[in-house]
C-alpha atoms as a PDB file:
ATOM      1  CA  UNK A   1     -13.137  15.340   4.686  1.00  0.00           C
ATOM      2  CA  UNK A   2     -13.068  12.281   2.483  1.00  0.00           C
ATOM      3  CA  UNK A   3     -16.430  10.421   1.960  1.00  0.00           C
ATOM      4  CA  UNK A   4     -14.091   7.528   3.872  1.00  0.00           C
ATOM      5  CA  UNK A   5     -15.272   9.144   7.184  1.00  0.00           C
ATOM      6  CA  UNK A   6     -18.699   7.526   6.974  1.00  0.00           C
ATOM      7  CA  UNK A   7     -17.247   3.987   5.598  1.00  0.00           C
ATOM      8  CA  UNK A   8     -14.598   4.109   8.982  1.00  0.00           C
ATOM      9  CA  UNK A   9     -17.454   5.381  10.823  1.00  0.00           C
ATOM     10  CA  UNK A  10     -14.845   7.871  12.618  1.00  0.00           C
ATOM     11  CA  UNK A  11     -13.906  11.104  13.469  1.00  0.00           C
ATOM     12  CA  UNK A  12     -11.790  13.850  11.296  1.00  0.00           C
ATOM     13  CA  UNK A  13      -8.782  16.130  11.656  1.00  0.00           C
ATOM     14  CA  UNK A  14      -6.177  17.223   9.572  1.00  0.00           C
ATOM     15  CA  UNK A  15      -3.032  17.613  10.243  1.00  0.00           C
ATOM     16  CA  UNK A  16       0.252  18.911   8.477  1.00  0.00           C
ATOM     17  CA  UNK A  17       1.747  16.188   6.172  1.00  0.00           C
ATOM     18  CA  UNK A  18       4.750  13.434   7.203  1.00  0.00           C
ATOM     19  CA  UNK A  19       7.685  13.158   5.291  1.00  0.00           C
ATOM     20  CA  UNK A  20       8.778   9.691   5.021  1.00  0.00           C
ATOM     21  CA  UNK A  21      11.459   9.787   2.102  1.00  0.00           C
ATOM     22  CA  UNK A  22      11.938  12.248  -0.856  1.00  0.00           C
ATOM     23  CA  UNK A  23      11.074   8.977  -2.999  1.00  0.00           C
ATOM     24  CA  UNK A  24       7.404   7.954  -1.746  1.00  0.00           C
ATOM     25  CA  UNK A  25       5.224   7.206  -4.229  1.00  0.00           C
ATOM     26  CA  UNK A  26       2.127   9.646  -4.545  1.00  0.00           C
ATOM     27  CA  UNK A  27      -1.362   7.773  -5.427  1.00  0.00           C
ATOM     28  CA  UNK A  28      -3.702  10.229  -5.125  1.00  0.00           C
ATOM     29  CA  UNK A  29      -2.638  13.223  -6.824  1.00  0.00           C
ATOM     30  CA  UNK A  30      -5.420  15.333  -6.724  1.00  0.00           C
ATOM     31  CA  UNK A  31      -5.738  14.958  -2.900  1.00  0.00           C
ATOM     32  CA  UNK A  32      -4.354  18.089  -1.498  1.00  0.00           C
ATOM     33  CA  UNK A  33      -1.186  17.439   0.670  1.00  0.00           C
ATOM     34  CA  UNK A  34      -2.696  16.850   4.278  1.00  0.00           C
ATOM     35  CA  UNK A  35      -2.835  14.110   6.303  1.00  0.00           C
ATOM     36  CA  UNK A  36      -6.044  12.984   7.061  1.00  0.00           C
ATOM     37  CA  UNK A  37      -6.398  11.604  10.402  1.00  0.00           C
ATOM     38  CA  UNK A  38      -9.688   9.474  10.949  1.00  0.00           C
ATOM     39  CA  UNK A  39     -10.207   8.287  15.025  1.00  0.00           C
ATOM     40  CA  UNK A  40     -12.911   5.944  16.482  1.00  0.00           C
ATOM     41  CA  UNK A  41     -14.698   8.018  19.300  1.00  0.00           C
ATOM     42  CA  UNK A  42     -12.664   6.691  22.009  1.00  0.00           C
ATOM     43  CA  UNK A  43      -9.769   8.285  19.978  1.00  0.00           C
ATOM     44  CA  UNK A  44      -7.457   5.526  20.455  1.00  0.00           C
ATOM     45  CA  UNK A  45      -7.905   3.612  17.127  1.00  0.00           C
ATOM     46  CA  UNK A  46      -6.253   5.672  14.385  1.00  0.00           C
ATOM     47  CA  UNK A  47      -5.952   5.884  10.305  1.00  0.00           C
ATOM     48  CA  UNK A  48      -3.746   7.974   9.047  1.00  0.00           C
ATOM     49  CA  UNK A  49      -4.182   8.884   5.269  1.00  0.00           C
ATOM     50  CA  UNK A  50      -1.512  10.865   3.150  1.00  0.00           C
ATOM     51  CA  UNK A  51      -1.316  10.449  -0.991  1.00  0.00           C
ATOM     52  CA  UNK A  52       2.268   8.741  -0.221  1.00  0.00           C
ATOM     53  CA  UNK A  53       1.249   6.362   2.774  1.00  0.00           C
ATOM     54  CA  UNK A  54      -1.220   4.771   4.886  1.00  0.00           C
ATOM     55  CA  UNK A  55      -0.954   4.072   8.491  1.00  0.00           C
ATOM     56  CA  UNK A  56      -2.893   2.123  10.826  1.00  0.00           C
ATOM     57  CA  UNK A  57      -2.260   2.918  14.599  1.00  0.00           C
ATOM     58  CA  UNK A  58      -3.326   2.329  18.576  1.00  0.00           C
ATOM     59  CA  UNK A  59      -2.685   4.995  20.694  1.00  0.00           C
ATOM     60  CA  UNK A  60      -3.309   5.100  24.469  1.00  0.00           C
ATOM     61  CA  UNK A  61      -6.125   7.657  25.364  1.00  0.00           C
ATOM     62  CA  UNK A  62      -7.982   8.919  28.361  1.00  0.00           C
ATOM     63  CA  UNK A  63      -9.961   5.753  28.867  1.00  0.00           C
ATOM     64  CA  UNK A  64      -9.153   3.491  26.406  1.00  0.00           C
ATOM     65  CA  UNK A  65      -7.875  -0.080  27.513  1.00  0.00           C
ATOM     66  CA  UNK A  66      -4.413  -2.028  27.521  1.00  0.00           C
ATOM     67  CA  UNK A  67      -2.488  -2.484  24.152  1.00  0.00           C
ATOM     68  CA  UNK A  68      -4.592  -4.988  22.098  1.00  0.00           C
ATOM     69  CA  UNK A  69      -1.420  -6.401  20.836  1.00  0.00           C
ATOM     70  CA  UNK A  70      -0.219  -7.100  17.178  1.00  0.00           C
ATOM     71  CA  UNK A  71      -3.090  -9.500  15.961  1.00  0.00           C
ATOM     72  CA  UNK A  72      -5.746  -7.357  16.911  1.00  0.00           C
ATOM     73  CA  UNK A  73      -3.973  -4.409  14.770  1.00  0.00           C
ATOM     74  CA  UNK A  74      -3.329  -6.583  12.264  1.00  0.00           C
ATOM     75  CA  UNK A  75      -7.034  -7.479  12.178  1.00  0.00           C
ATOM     76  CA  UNK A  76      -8.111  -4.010  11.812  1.00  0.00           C
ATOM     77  CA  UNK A  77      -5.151  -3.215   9.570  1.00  0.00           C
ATOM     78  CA  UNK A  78      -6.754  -5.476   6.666  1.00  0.00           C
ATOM     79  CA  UNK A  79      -9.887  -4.795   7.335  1.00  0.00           C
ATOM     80  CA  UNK A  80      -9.215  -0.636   7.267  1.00  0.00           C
ATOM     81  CA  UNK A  81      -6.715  -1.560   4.249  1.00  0.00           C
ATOM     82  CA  UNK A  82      -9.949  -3.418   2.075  1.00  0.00           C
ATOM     83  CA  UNK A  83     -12.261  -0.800   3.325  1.00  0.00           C
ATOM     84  CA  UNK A  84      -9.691   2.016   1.820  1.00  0.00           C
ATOM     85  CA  UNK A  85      -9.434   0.127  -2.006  1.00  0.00           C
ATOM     86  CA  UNK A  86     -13.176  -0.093  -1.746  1.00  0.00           C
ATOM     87  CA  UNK A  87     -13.680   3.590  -1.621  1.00  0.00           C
ATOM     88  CA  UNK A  88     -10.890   4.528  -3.861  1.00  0.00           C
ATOM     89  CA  UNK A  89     -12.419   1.769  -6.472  1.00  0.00           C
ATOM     90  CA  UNK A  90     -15.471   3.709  -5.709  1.00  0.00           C
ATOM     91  CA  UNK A  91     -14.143   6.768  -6.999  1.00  0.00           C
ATOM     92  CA  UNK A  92     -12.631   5.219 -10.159  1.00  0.00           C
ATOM     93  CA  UNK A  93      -9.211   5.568  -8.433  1.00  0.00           C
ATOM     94  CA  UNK A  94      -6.470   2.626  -8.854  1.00  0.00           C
ATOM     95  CA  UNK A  95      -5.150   0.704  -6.001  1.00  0.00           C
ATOM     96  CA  UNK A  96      -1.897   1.727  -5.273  1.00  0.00           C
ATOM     97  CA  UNK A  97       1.355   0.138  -5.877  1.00  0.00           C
ATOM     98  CA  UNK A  98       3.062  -0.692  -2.899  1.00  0.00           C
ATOM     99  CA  UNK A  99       6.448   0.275  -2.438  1.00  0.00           C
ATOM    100  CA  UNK A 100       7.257  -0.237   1.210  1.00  0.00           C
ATOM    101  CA  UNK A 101       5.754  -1.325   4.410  1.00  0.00           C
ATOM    102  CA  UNK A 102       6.824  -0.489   7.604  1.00  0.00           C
ATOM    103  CA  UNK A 103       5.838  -1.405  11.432  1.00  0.00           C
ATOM    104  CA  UNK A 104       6.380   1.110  14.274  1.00  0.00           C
ATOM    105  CA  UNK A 105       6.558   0.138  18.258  1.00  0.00           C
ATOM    106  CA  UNK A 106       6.529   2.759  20.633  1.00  0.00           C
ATOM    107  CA  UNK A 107       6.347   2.846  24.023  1.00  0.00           C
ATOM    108  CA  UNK A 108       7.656   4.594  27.187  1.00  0.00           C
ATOM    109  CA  UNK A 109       8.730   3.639  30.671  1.00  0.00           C
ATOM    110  CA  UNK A 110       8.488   6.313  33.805  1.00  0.00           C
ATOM    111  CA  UNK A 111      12.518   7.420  34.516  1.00  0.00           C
ATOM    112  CA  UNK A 112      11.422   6.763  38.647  1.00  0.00           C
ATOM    113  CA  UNK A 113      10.682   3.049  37.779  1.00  0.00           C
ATOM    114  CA  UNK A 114      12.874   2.054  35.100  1.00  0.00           C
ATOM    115  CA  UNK A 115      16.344   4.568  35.084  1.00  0.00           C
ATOM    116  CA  UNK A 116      17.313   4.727  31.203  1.00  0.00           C
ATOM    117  CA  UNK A 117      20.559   2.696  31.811  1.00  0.00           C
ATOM    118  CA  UNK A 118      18.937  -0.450  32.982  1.00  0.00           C
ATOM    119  CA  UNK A 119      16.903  -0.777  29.414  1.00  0.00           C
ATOM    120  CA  UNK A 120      19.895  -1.590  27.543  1.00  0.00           C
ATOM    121  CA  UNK A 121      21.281  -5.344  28.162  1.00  0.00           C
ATOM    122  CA  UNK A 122      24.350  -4.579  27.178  1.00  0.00           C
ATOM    123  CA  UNK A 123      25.092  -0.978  28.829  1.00  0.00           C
ATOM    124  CA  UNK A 124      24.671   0.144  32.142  1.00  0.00           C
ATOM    125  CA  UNK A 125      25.958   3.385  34.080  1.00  0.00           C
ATOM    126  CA  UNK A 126      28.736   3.226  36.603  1.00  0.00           C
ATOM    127  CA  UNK A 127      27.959   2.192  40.057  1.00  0.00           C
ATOM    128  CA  UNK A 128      26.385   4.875  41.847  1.00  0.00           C
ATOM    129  CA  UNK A 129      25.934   6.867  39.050  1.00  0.00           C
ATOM    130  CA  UNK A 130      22.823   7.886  36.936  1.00  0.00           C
ATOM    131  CA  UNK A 131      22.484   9.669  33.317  1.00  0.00           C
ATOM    132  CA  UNK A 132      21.020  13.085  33.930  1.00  0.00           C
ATOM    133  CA  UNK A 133      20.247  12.604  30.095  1.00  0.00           C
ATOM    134  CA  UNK A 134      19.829   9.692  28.129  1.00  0.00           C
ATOM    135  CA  UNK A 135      19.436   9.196  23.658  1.00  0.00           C
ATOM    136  CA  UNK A 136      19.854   6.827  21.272  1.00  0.00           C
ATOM    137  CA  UNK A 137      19.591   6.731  17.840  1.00  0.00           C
ATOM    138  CA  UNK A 138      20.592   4.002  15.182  1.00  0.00           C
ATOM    139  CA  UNK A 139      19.621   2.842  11.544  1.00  0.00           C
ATOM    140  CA  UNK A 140      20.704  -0.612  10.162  1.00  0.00           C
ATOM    141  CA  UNK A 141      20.227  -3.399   7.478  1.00  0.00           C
ATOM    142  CA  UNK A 142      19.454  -6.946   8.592  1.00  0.00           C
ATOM    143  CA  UNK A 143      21.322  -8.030   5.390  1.00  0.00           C
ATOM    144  CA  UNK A 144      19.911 -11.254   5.317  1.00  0.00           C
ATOM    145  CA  UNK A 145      15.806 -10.391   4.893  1.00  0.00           C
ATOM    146  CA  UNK A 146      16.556  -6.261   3.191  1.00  0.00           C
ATOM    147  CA  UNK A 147      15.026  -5.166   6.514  1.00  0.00           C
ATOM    148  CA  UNK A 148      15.685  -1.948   7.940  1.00  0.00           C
ATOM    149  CA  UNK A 149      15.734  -1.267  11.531  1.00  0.00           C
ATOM    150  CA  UNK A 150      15.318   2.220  13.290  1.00  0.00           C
ATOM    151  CA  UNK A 151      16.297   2.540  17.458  1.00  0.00           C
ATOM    152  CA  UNK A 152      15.637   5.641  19.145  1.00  0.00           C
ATOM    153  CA  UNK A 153      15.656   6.011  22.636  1.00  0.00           C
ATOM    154  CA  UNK A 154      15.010   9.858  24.123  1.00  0.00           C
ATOM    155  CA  UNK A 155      13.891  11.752  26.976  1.00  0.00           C
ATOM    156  CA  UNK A 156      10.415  13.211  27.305  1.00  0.00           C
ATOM    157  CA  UNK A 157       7.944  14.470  29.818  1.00  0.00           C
ATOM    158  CA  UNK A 158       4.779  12.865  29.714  1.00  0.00           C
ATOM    159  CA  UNK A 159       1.674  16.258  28.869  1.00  0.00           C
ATOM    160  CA  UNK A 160      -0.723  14.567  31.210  1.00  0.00           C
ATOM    161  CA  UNK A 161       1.387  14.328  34.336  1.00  0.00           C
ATOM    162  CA  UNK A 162       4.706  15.806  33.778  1.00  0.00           C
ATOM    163  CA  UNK A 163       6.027  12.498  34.628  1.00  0.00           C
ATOM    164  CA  UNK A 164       9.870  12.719  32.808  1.00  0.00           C
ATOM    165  CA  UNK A 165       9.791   9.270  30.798  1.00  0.00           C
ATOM    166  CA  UNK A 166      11.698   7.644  28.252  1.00  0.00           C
ATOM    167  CA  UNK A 167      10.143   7.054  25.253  1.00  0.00           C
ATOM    168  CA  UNK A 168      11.418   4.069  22.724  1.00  0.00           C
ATOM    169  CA  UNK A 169      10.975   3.701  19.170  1.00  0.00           C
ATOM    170  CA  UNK A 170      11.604   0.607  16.778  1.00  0.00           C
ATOM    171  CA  UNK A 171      10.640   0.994  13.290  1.00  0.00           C
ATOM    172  CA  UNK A 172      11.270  -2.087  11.046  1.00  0.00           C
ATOM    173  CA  UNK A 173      10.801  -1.707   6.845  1.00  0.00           C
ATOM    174  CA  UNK A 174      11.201  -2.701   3.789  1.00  0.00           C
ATOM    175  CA  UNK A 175      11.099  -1.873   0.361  1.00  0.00           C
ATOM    176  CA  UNK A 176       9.481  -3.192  -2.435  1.00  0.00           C
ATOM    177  CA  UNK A 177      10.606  -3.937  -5.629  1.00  0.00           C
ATOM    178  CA  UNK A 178       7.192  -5.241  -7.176  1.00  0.00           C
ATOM    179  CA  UNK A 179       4.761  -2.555  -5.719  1.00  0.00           C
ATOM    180  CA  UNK A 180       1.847  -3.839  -7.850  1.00  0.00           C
ATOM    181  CA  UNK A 181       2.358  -7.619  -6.801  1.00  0.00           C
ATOM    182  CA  UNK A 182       1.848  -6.961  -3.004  1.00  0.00           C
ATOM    183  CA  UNK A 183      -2.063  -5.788  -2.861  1.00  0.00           C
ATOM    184  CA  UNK A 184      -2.244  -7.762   0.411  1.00  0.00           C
ATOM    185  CA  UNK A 185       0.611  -6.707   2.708  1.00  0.00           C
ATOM    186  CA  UNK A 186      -0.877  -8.554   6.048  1.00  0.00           C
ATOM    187  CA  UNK A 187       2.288 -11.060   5.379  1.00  0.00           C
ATOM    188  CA  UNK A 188       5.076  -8.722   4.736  1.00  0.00           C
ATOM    189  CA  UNK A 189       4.041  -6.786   7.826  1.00  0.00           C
ATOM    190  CA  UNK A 190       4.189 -10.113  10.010  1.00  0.00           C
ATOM    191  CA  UNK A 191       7.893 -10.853   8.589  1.00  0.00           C
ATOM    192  CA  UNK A 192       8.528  -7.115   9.714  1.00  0.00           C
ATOM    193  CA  UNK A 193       6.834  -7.860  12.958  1.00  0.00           C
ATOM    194  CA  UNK A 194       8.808 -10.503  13.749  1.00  0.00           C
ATOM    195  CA  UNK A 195      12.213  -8.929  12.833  1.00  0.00           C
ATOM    196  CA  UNK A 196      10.745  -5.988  15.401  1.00  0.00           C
ATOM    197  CA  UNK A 197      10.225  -8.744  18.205  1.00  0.00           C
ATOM    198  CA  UNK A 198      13.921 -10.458  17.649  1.00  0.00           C
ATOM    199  CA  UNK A 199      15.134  -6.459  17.667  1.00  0.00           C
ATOM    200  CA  UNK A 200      13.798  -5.832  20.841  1.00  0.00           C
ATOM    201  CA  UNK A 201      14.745  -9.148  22.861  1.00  0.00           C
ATOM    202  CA  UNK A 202      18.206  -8.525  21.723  1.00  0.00           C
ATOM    203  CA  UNK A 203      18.490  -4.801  23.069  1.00  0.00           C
ATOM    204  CA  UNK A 204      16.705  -4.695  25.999  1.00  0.00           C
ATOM    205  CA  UNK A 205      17.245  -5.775  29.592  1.00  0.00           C
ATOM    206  CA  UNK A 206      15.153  -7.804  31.988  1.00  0.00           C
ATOM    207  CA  UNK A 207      13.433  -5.332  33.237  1.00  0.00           C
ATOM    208  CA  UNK A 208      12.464  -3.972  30.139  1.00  0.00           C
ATOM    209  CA  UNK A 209      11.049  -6.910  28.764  1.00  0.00           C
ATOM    210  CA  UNK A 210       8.953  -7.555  31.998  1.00  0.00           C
ATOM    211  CA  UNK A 211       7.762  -3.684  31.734  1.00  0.00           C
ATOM    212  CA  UNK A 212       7.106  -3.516  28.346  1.00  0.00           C
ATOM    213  CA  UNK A 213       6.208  -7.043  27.212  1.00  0.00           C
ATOM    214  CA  UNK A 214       5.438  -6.228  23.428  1.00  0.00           C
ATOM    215  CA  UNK A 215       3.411  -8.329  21.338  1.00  0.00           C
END
């Protein structure tokens, strides 16, 4: 693993690589093309490193506590983010340019509380009538900011249980046309959090905001 293990003070696992976009930039070409996956012990806090991205995540795991909520990953997202230019200055490796950030919400709601029709506000199944199967999937531009907004909505079944679920997925982005001028992306990421926030109050229902309450 990368000498970054003992600066993140975490554990290590590869795992086969993620294909954003055929046009991600690569900044550390002699890396070999994995993605390096570095967890705190209670495996919920997450970095993910590839040599076109890098990803700072929570994850719900046996025993870890509630959501922290955006600030806190925020928080950790700089602090991970100067931690990672240390080491690569370390190594006599330049920072990379910055071509687009990106933040991901994803969460699920159990189909025997919440049945996928009632997430929607503006959708809802026939009286008396339930979707044996439910997906969505959309891509847009918010015009106005260059922001690009990902839904997906699909059935799962939940390993630990086999509780059937619906899992949701907003991804908001945006690309960069100055890599090199954004070295601190903390405020980009806070425009894209908000566009995530005004995404979800506009798709979902009551009940989904009072189930999922993102922050």
């Amino acid at each position: 693993s990368f000498p970054y293990t003992t600066l993140f003070r975490s554990l290590f696992e590869s795992a086969a690589p993620a294909i954003l976009d055929s046009q991600s930039p690569v900044f550390l070409s002699r890396v070999p093309k994995i993605r390096g996956l570095y967890t705190s012990e209670a495996r919920a806090d997450l970095v993910q490193i590839q040599d076109d991205f890098f990803f700072v995540n929570w994850r719900k795991a046996a025993g870890s506590t509630a959501y922290p909520g955006y600030p806190a990953v925020r928080a950790r997202f700089k602090s991970q983010w100067a931690t990672f230019r240390t080491f690569l200055a370390g190594f006599g490796i330049e920072s990379p340019a910055i071509r687009r950030n990106q933040v991901t919400y994803v969460n699920h709601s159990e189909q025997n509380e919440i049945p996928p029709g009632d997430l929607l506000t503006n959708w809802k199944p026939p009286v008396g009538s339930e979707p044996t199967g439910f997906s969505l999937s959309t891509t847009y531009r918010l015009a106005d900011r260059n922001v690009d907004v990902t839904i997906a909505m699909q059935p799962a079944v939940r390993t630990i249980d086999n509780v059937s679920i619906t899992q949701t997925t907003i991804t908001t982005s945006r690309n960069l046309t100055d890599g090199a001028a954004s070295l601190d992306p903390a405020k980009e990421l806070d425009e894209l959090h908000r566009a995530l926030i005004e995404t979800f109050q506009s798709i979902t229902s009551p009940a989904a905001k009072i189930h999922w309450r993102p922050e």
